[in-house]
Every structure is written in C-alpha cells, then in structure tokens.
PDB file of N, CA and C in Angstrom:
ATOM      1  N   UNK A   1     -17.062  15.714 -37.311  1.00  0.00           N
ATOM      2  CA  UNK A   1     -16.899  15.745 -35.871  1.00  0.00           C
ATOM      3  C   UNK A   1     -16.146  17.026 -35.495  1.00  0.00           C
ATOM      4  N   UNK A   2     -16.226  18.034 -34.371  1.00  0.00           N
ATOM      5  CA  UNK A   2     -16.008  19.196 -34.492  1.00  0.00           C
ATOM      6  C   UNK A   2     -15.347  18.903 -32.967  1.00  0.00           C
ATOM      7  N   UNK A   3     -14.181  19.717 -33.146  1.00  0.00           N
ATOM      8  CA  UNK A   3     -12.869  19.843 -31.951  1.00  0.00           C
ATOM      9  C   UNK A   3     -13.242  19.777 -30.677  1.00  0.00           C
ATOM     10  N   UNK A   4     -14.759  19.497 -29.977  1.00  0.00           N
ATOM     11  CA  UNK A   4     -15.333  19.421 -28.678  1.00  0.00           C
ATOM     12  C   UNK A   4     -15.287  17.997 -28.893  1.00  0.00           C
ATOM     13  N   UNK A   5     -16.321  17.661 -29.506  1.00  0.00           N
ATOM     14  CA  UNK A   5     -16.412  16.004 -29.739  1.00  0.00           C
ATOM     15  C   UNK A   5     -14.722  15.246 -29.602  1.00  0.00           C
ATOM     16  N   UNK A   6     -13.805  15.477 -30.553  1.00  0.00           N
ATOM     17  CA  UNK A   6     -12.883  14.505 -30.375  1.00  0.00           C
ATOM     18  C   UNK A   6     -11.987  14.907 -29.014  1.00  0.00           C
ATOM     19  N   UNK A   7     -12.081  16.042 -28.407  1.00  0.00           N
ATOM     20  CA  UNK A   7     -11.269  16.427 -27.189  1.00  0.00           C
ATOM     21  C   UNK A   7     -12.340  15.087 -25.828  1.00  0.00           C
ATOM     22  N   UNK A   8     -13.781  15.104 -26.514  1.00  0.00           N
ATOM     23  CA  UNK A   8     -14.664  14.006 -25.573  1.00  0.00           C
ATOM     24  C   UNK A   8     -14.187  12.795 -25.588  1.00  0.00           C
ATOM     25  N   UNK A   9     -13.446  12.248 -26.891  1.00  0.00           N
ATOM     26  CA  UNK A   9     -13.705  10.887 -26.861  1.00  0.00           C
ATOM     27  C   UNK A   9     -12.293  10.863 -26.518  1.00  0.00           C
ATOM     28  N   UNK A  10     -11.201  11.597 -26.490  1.00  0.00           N
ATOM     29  CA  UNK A  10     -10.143  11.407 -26.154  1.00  0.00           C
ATOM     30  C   UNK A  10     -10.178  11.471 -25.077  1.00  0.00           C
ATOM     31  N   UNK A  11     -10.847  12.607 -23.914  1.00  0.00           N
ATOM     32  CA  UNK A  11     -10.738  12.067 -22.772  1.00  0.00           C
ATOM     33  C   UNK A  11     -11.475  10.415 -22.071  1.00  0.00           C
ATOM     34  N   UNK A  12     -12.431  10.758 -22.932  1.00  0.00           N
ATOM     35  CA  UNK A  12     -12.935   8.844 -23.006  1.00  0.00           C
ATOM     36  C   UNK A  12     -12.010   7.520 -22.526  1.00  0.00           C
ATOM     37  N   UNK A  13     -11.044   8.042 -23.634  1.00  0.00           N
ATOM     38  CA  UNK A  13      -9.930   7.004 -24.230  1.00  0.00           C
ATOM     39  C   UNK A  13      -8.893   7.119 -23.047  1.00  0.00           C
ATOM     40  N   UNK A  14      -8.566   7.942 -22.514  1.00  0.00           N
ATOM     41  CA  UNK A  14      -7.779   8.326 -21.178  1.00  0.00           C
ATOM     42  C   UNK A  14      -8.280   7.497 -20.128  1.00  0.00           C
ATOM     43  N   UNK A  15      -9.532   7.708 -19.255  1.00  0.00           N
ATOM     44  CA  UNK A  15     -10.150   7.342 -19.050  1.00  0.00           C
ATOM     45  C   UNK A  15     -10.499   5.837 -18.908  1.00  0.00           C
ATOM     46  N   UNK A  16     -10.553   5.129 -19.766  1.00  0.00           N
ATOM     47  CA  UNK A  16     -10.844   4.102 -20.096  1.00  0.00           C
ATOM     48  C   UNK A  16      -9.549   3.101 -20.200  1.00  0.00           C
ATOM     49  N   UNK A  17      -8.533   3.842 -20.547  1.00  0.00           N
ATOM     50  CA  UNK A  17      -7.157   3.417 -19.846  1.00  0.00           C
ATOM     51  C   UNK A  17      -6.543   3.297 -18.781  1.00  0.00           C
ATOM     52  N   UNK A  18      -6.836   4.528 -17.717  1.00  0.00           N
ATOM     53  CA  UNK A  18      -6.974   4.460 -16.366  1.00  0.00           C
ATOM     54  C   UNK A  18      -7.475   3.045 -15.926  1.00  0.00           C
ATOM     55  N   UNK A  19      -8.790   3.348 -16.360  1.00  0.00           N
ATOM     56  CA  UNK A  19      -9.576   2.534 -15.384  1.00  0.00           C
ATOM     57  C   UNK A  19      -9.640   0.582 -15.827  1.00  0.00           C
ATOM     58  N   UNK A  20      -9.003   0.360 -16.701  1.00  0.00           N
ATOM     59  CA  UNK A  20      -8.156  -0.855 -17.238  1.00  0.00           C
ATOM     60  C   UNK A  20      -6.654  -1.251 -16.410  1.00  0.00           C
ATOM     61  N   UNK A  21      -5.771  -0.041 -16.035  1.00  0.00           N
ATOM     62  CA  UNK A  21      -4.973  -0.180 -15.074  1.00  0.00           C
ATOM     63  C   UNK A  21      -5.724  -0.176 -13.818  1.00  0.00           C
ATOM     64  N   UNK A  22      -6.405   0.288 -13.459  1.00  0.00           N
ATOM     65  CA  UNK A  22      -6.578   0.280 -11.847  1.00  0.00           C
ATOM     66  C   UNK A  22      -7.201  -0.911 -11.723  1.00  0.00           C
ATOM     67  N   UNK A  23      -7.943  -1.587 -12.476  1.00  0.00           N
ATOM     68  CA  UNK A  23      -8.771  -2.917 -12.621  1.00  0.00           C
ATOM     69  C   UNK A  23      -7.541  -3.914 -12.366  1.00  0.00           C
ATOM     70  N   UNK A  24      -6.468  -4.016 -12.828  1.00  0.00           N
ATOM     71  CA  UNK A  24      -5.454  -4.855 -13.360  1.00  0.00           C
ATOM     72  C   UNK A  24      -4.362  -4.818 -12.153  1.00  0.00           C
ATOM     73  N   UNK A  25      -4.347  -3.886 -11.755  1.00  0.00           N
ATOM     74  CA  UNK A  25      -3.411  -3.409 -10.108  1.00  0.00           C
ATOM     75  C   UNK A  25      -4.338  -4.080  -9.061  1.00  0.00           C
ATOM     76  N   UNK A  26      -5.382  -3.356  -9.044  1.00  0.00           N
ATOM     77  CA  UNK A  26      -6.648  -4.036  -8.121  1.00  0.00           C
ATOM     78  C   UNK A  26      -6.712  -5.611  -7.802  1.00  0.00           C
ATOM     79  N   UNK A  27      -6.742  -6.107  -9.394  1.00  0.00           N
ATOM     80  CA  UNK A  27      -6.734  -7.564  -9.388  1.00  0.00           C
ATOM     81  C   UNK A  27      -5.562  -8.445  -8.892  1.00  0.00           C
ATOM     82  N   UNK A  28      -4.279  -7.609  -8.932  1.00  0.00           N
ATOM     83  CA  UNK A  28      -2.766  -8.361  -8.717  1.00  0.00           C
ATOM     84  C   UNK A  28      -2.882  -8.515  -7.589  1.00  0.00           C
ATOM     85  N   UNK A  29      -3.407  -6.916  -6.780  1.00  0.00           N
ATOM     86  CA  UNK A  29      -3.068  -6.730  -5.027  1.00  0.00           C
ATOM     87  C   UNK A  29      -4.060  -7.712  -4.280  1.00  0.00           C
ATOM     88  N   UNK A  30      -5.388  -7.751  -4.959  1.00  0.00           N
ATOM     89  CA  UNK A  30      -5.918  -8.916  -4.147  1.00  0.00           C
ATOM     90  C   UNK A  30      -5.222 -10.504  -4.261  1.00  0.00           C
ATOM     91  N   UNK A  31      -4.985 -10.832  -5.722  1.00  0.00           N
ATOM     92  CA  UNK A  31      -4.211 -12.090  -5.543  1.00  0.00           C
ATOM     93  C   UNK A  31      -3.282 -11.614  -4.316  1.00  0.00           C
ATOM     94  N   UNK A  32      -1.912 -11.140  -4.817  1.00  0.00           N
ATOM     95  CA  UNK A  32      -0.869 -11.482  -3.810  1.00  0.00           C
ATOM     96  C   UNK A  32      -1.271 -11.380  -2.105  1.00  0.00           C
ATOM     97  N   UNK A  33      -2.152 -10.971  -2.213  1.00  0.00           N
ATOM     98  CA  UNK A  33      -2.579 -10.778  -0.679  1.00  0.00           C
ATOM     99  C   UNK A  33      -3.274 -11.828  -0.069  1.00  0.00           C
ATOM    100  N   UNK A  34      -3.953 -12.639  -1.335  1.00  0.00           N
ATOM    101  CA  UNK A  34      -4.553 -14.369  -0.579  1.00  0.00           C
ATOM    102  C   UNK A  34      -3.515 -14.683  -1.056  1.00  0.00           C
ATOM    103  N   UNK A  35      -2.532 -14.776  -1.571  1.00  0.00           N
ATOM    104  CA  UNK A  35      -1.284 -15.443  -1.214  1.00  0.00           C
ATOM    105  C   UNK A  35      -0.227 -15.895  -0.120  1.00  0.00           C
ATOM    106  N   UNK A  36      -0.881 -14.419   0.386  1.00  0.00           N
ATOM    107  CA  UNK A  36       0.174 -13.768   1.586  1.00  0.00           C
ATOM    108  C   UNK A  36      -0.461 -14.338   3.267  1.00  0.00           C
ATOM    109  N   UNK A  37      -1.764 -14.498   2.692  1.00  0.00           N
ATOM    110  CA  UNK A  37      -2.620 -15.349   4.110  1.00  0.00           C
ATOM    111  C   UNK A  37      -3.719 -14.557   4.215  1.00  0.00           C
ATOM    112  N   UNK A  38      -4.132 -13.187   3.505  1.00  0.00           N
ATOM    113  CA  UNK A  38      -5.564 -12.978   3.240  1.00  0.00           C
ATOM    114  C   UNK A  38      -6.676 -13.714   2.551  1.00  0.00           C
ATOM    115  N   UNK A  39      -7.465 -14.354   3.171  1.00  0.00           N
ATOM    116  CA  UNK A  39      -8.404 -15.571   2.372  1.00  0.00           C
ATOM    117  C   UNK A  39      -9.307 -14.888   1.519  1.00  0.00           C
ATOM    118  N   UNK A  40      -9.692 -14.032   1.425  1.00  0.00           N
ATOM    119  CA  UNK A  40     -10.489 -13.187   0.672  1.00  0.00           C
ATOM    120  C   UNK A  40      -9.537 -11.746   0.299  1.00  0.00           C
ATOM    121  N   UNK A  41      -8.547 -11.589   0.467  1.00  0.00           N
ATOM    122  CA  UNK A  41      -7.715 -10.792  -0.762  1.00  0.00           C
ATOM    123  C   UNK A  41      -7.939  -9.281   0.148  1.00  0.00           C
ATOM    124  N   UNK A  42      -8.383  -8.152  -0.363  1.00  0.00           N
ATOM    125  CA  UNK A  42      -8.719  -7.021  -0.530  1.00  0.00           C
ATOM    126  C   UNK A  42      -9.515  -6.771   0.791  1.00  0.00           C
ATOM    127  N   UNK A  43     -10.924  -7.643   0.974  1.00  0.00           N
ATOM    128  CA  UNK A  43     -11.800  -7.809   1.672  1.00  0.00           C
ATOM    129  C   UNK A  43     -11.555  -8.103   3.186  1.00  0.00           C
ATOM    130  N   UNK A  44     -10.512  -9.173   3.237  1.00  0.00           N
ATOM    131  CA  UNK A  44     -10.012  -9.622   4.523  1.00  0.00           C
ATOM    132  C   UNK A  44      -9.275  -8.292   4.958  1.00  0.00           C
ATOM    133  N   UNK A  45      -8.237  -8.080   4.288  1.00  0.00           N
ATOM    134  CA  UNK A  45      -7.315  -7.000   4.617  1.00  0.00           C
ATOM    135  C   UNK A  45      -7.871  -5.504   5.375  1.00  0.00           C
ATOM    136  N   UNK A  46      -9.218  -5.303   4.203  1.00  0.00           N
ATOM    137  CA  UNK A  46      -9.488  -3.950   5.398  1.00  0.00           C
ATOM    138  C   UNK A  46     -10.438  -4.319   6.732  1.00  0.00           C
ATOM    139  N   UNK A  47     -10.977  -5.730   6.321  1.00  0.00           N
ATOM    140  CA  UNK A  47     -11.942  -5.910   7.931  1.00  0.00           C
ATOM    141  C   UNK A  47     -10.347  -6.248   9.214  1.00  0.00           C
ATOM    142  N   UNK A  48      -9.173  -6.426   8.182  1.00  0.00           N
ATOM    143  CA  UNK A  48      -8.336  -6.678   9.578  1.00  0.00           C
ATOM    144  C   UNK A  48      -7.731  -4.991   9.850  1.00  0.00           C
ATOM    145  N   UNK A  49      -7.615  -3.916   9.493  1.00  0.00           N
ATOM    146  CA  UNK A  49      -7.390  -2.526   9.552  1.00  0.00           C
ATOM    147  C   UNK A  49      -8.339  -2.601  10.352  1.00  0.00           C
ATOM    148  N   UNK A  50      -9.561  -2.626   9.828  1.00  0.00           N
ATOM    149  CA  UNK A  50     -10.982  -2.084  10.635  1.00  0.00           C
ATOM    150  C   UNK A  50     -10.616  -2.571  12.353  1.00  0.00           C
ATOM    151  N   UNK A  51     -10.580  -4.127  12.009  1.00  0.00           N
ATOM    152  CA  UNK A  51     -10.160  -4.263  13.382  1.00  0.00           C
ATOM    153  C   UNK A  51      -9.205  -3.747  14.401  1.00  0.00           C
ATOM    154  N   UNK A  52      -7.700  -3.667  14.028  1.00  0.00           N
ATOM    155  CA  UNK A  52      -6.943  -2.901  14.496  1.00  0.00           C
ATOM    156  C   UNK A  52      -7.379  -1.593  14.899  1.00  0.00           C
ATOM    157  N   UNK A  53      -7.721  -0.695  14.087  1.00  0.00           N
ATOM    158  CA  UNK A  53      -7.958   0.917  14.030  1.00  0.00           C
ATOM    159  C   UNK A  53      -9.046   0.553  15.395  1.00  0.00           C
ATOM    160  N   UNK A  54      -9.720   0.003  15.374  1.00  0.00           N
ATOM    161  CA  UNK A  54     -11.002  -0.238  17.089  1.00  0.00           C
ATOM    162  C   UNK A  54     -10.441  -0.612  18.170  1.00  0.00           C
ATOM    163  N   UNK A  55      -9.161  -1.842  17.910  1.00  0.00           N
ATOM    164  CA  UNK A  55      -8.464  -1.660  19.452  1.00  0.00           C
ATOM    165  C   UNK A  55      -7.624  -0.926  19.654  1.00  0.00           C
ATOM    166  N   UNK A  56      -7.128   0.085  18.948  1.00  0.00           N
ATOM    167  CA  UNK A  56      -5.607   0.628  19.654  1.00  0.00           C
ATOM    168  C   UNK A  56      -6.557   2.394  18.562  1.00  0.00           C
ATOM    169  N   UNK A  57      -7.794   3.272  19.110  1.00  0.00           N
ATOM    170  CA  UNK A  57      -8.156   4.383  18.670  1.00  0.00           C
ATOM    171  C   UNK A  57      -6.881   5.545  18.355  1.00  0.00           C
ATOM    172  N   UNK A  58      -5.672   5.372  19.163  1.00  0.00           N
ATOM    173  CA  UNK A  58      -4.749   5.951  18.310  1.00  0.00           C
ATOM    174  C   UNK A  58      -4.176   6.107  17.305  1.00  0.00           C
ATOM    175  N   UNK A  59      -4.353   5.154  16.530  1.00  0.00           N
ATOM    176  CA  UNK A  59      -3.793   4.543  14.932  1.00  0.00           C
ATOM    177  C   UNK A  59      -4.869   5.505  14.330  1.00  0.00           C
ATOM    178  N   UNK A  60      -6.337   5.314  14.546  1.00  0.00           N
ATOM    179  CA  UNK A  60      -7.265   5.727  13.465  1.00  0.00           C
ATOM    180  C   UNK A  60      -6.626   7.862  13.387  1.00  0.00           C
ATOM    181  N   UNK A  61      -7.503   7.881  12.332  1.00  0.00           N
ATOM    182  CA  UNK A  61      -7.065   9.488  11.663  1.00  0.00           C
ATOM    183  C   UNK A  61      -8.221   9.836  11.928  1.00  0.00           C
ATOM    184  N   UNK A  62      -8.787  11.065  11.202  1.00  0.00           N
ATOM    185  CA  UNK A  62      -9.555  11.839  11.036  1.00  0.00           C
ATOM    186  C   UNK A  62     -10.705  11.350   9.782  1.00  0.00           C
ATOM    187  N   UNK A  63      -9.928  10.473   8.835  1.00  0.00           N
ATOM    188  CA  UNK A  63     -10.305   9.668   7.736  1.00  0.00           C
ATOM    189  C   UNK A  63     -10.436   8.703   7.716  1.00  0.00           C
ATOM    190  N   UNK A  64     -10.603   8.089   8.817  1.00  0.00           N
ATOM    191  CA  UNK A  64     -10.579   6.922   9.147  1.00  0.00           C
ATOM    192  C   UNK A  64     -12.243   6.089   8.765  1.00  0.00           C
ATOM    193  N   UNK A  65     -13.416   6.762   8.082  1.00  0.00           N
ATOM    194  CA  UNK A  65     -14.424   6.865   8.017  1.00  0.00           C
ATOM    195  C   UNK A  65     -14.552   6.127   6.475  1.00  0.00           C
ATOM    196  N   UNK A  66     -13.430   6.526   5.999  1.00  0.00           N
ATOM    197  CA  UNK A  66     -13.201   5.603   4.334  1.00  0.00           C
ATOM    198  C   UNK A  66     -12.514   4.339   4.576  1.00  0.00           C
ATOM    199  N   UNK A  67     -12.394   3.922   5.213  1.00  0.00           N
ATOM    200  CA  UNK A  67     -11.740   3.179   5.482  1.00  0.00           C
ATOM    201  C   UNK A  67     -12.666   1.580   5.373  1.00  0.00           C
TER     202      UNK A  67
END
C-alpha cells in the first residue's frame, strides 16, 4: 500500500468518526427536544422557526433559505 492509499483511508477513518458523532449529537438533540414538547423532535422544531421567521420577516436573514 503506497503513502496516497493510507493518507485515503485515514482520511476515511476521520471521516467516519465525524460522521458517527454528528449521528449521535443529532440523535440526543432530537430526543431532548420531544422531551421538551417537540412531538417530532428536530422536525417540529424547524416547521416552528419556519413559522415564526413568516410572521415577524424581520427575524429571517439572508439565509434564511436553509432553513
């Protein structure tokens, strides 16, 4: 295996660690949030942003499009 290859699988391995934490954060913030009185977690939370950001157009940004 030649010094390109293992610099690949190491970023792989980075990578693949990341994205095991963000899975695992992801998963906490939706629990505590149907905890908190979001019935659907994650989902509820940005249709209630969405909502807000439409009645009061001052809140929304410029980015408001990711949202």
């Amino acid at each position: 295996m030649d010094n390109n290859q293992k610099q690949l699988y190491s970023r792989i391995a980075c990578l693949e660690s990341k994205n095991d934490l963000l899975e695992a954060e992801l998963t906490y913030l939706d629990q505590i949030l149907m905890r908190c009185g979001f019935p659907e977690g994650i989902k509820t939370l940005k249709a209630t942003v969405q909502e807000l950001l439409e009645q009061d157009p001052s809140l929304s940004s410029e980015r408001s499009e990711l949202i």
